[in-house]
PDB file of N, CA and C in Angstrom:
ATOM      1  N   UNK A   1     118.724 -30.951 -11.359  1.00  0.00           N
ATOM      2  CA  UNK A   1     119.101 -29.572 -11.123  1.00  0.00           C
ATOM      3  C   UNK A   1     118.242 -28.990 -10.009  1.00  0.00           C
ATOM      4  N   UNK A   2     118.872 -28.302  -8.871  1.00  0.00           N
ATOM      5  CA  UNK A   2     118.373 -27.577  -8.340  1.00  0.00           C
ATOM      6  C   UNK A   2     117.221 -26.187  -8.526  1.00  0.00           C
ATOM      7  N   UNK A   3     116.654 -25.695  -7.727  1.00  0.00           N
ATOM      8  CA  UNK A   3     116.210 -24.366  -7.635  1.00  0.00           C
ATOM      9  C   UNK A   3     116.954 -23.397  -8.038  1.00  0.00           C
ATOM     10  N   UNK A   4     118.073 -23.462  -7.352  1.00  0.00           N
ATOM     11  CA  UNK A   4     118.843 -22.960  -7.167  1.00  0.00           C
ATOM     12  C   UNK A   4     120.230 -22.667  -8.470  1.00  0.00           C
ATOM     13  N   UNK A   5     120.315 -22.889  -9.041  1.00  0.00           N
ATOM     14  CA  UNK A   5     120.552 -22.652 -10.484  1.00  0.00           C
ATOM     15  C   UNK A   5     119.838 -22.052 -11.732  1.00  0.00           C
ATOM     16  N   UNK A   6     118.785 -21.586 -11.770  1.00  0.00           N
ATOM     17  CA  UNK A   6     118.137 -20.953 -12.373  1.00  0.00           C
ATOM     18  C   UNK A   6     117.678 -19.600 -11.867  1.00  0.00           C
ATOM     19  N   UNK A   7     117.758 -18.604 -12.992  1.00  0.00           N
ATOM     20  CA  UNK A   7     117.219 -17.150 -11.991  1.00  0.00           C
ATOM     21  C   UNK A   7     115.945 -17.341 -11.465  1.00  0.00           C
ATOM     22  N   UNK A   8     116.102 -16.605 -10.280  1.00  0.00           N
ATOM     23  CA  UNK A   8     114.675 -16.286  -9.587  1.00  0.00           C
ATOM     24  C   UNK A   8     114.106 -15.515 -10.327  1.00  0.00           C
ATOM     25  N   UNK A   9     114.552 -14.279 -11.206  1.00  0.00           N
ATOM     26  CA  UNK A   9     114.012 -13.095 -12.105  1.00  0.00           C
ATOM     27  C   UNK A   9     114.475 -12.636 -12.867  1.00  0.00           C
ATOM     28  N   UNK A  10     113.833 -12.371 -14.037  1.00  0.00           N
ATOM     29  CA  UNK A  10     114.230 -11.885 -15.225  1.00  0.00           C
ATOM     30  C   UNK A  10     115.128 -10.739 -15.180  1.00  0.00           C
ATOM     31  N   UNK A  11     115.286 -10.455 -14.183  1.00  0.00           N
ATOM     32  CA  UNK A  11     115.939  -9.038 -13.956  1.00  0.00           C
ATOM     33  C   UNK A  11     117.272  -9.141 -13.366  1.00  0.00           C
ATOM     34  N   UNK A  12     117.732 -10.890 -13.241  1.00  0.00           N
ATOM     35  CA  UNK A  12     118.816 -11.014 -12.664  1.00  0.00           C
ATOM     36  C   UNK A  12     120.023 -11.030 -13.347  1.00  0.00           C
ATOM     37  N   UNK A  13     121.014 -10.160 -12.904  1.00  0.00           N
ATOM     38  CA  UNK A  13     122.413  -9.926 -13.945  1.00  0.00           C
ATOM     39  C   UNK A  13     122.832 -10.692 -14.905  1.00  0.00           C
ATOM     40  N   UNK A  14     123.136 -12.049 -14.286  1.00  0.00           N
ATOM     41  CA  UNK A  14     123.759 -12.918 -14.836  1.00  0.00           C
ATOM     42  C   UNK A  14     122.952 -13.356 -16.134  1.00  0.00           C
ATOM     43  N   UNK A  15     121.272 -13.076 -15.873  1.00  0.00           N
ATOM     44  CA  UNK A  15     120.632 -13.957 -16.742  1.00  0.00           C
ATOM     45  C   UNK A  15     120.476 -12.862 -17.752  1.00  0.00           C
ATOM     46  N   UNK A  16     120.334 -11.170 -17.524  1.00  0.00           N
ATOM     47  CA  UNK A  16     120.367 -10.356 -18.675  1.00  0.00           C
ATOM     48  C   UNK A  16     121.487 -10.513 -19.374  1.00  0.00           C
ATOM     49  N   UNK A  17     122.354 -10.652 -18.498  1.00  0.00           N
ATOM     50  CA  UNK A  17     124.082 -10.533 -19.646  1.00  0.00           C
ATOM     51  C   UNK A  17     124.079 -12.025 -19.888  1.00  0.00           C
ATOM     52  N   UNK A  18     123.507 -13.050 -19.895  1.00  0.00           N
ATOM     53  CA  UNK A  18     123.260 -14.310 -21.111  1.00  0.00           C
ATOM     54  C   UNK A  18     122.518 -13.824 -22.387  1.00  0.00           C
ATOM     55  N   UNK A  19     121.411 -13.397 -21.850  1.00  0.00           N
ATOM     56  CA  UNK A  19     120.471 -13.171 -23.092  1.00  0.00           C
ATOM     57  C   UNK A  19     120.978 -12.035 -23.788  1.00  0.00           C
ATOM     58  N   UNK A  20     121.683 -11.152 -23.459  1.00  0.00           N
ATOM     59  CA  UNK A  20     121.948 -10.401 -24.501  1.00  0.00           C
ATOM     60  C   UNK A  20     123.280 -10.329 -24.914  1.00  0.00           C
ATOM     61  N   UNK A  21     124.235 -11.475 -24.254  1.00  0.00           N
ATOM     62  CA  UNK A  21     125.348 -11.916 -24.986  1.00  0.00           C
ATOM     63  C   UNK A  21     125.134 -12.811 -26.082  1.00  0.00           C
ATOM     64  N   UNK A  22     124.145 -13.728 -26.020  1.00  0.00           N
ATOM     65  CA  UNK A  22     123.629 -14.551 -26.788  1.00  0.00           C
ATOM     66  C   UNK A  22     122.982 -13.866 -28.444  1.00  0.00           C
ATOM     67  N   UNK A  23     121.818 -12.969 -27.902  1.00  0.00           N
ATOM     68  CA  UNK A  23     121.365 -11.978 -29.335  1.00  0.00           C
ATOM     69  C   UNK A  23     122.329 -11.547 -29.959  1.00  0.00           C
ATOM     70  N   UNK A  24     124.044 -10.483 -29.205  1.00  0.00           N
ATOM     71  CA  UNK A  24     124.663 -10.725 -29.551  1.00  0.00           C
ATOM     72  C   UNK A  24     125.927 -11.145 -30.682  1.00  0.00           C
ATOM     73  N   UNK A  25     125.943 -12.320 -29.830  1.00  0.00           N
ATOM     74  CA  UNK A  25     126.745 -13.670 -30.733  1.00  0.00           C
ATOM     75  C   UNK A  25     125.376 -13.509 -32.056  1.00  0.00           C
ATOM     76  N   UNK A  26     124.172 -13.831 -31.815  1.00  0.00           N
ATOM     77  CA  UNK A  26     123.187 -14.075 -33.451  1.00  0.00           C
ATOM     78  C   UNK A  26     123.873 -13.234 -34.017  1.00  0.00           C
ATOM     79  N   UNK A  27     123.623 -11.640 -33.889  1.00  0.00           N
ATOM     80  CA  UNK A  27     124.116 -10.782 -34.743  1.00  0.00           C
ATOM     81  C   UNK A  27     125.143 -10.841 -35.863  1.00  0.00           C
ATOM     82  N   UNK A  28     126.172 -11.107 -34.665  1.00  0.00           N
ATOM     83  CA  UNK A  28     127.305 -11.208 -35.196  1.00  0.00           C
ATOM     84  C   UNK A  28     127.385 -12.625 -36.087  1.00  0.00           C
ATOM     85  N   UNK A  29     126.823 -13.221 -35.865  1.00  0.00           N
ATOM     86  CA  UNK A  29     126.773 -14.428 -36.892  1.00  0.00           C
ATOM     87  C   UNK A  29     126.134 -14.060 -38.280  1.00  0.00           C
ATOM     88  N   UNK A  30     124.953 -13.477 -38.448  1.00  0.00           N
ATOM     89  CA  UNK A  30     124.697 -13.078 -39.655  1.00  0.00           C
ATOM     90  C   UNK A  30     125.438 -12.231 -40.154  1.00  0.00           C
ATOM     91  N   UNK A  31     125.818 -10.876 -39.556  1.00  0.00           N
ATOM     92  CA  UNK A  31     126.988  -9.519 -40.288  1.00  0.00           C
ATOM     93  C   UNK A  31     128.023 -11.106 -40.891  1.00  0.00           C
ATOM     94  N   UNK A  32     128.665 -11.768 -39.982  1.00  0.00           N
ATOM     95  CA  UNK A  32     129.645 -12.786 -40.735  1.00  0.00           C
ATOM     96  C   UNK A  32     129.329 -13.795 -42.158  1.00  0.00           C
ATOM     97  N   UNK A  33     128.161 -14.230 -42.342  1.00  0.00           N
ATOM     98  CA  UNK A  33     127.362 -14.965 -42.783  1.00  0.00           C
ATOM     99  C   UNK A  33     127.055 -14.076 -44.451  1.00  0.00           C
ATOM    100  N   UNK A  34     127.258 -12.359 -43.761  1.00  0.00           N
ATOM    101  CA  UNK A  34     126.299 -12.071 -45.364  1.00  0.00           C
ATOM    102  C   UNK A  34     127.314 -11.093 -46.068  1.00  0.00           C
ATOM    103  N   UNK A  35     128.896 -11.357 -45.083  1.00  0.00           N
ATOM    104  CA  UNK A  35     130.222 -10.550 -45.869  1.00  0.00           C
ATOM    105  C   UNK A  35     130.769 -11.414 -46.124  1.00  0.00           C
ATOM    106  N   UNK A  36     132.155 -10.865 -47.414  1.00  0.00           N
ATOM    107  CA  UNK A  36     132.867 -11.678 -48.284  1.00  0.00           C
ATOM    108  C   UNK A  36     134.268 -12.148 -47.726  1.00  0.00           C
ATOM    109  N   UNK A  37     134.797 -13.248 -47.653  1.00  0.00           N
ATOM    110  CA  UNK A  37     136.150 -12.858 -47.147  1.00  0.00           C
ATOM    111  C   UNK A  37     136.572 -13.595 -45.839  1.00  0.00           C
ATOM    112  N   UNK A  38     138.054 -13.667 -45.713  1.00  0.00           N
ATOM    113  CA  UNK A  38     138.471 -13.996 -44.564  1.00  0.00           C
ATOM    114  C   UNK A  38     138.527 -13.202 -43.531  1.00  0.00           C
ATOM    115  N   UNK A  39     138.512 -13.928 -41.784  1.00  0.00           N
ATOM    116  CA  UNK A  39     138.671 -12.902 -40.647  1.00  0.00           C
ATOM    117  C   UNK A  39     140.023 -12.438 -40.350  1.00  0.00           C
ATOM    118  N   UNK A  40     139.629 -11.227 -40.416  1.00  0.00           N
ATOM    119  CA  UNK A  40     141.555 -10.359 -39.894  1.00  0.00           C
ATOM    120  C   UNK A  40     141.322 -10.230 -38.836  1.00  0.00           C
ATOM    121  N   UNK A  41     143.017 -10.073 -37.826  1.00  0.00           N
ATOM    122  CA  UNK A  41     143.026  -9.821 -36.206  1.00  0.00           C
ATOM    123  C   UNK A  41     141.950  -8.527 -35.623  1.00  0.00           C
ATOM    124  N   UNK A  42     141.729  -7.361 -36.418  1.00  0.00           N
ATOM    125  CA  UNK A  42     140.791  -6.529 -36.453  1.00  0.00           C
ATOM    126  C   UNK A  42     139.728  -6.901 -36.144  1.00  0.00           C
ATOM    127  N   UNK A  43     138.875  -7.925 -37.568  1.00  0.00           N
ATOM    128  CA  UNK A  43     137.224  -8.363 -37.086  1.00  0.00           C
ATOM    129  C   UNK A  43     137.581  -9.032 -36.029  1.00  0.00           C
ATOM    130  N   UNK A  44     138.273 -10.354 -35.691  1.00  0.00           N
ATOM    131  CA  UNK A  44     137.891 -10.820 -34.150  1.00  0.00           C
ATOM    132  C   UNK A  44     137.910  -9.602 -33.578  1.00  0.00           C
ATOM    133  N   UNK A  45     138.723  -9.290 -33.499  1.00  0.00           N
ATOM    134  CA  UNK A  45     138.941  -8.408 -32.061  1.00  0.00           C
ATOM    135  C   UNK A  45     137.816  -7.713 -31.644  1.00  0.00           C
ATOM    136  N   UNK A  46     136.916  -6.749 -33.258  1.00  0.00           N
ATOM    137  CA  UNK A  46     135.713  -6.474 -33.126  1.00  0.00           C
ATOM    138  C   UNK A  46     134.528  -7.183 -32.983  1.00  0.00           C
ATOM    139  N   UNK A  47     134.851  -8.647 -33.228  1.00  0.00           N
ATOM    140  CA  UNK A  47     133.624  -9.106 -32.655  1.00  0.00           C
ATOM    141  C   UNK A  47     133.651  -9.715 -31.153  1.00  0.00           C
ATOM    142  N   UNK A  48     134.860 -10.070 -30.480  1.00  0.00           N
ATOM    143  CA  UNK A  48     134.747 -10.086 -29.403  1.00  0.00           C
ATOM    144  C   UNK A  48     134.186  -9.092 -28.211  1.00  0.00           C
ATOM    145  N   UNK A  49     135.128  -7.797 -28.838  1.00  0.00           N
ATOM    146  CA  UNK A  49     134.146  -6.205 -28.302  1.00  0.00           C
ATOM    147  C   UNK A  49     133.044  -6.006 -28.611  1.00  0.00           C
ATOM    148  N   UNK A  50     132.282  -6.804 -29.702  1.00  0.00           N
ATOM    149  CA  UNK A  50     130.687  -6.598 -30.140  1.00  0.00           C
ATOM    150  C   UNK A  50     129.786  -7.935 -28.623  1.00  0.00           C
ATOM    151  N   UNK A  51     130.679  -8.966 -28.570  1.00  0.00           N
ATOM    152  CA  UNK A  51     129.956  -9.648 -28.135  1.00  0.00           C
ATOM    153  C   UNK A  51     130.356  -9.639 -26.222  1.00  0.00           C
ATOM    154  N   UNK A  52     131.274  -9.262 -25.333  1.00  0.00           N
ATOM    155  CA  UNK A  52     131.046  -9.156 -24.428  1.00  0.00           C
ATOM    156  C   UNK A  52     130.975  -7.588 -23.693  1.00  0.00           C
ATOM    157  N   UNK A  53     131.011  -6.270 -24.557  1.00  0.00           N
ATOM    158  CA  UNK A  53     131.222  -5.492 -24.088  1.00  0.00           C
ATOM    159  C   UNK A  53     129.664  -5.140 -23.665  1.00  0.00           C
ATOM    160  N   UNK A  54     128.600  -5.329 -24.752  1.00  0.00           N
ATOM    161  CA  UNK A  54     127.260  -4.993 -24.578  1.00  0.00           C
ATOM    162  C   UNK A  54     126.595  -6.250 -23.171  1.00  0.00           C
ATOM    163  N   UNK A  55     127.386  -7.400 -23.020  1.00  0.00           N
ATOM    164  CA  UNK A  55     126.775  -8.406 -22.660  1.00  0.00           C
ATOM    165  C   UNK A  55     127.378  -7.602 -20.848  1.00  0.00           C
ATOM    166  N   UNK A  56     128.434  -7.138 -21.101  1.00  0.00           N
ATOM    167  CA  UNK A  56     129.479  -6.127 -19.458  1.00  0.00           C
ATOM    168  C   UNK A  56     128.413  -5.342 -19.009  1.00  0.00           C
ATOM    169  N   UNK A  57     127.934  -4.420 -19.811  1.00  0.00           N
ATOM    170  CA  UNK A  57     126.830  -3.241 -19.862  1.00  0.00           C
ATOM    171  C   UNK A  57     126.194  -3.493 -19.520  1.00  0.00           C
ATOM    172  N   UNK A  58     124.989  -4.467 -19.916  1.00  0.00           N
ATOM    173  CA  UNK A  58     123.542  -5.049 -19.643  1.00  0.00           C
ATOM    174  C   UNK A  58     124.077  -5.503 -18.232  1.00  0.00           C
ATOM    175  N   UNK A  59     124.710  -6.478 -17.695  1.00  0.00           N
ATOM    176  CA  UNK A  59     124.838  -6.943 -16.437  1.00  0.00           C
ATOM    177  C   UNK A  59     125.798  -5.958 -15.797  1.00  0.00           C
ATOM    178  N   UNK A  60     126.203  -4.786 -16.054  1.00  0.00           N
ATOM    179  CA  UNK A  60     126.456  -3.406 -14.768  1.00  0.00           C
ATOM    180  C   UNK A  60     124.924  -2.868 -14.570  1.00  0.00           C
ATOM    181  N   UNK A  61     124.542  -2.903 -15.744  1.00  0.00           N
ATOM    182  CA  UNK A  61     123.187  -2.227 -15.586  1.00  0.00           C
ATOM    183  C   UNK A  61     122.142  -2.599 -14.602  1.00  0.00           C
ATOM    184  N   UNK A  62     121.896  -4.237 -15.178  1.00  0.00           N
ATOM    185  CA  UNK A  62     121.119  -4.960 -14.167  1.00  0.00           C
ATOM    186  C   UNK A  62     121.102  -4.923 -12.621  1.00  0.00           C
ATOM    187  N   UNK A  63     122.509  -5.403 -12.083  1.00  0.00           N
ATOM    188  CA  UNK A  63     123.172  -5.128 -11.260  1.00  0.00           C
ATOM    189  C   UNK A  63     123.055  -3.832 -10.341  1.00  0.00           C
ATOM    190  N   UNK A  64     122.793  -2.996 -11.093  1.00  0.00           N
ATOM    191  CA  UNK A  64     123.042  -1.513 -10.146  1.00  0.00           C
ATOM    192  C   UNK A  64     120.903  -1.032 -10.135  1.00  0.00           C
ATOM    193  N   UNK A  65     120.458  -1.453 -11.694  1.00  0.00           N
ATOM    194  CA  UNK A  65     119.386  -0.890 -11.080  1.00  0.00           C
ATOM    195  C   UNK A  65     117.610  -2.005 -11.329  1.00  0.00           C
ATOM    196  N   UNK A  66     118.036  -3.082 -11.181  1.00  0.00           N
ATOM    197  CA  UNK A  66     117.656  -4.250 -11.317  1.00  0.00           C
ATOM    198  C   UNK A  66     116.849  -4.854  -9.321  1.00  0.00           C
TER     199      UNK A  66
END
């Protein structure tokens, strides 16, 4: 692997909206983990909006004041 594939800085978009798509996905794995029951079209849907909307945010954020 190159240099060049890894962030230069912690502050770089791509690499904030990993890490906090990633925490995330954890989250959402335990809320799943410690309720009863099957997934309805609802929970995906809410956990997809749990897991890339914050991960959109963090990397507009980065992005603009990073």
């Amino acid at each position: 692997m190159s240099a060049q594939e890894f962030p230069s800085s912690w502050t770089e978009p791509a690499y904030v909206a990993t890490v906090v798509g990633v925490l995330a996905t954890g989250a959402l794995v335990f809320y799943a983990a410690t309720t009863p029951g099957e997934p309805t079209p609802g929970t995906v849907g809410f956990v997809l909006l749990s897991v890339t909307g914050p991960a959109t945010l963090a990397h507009e954020l980065a992005r603009r004041f990073g």
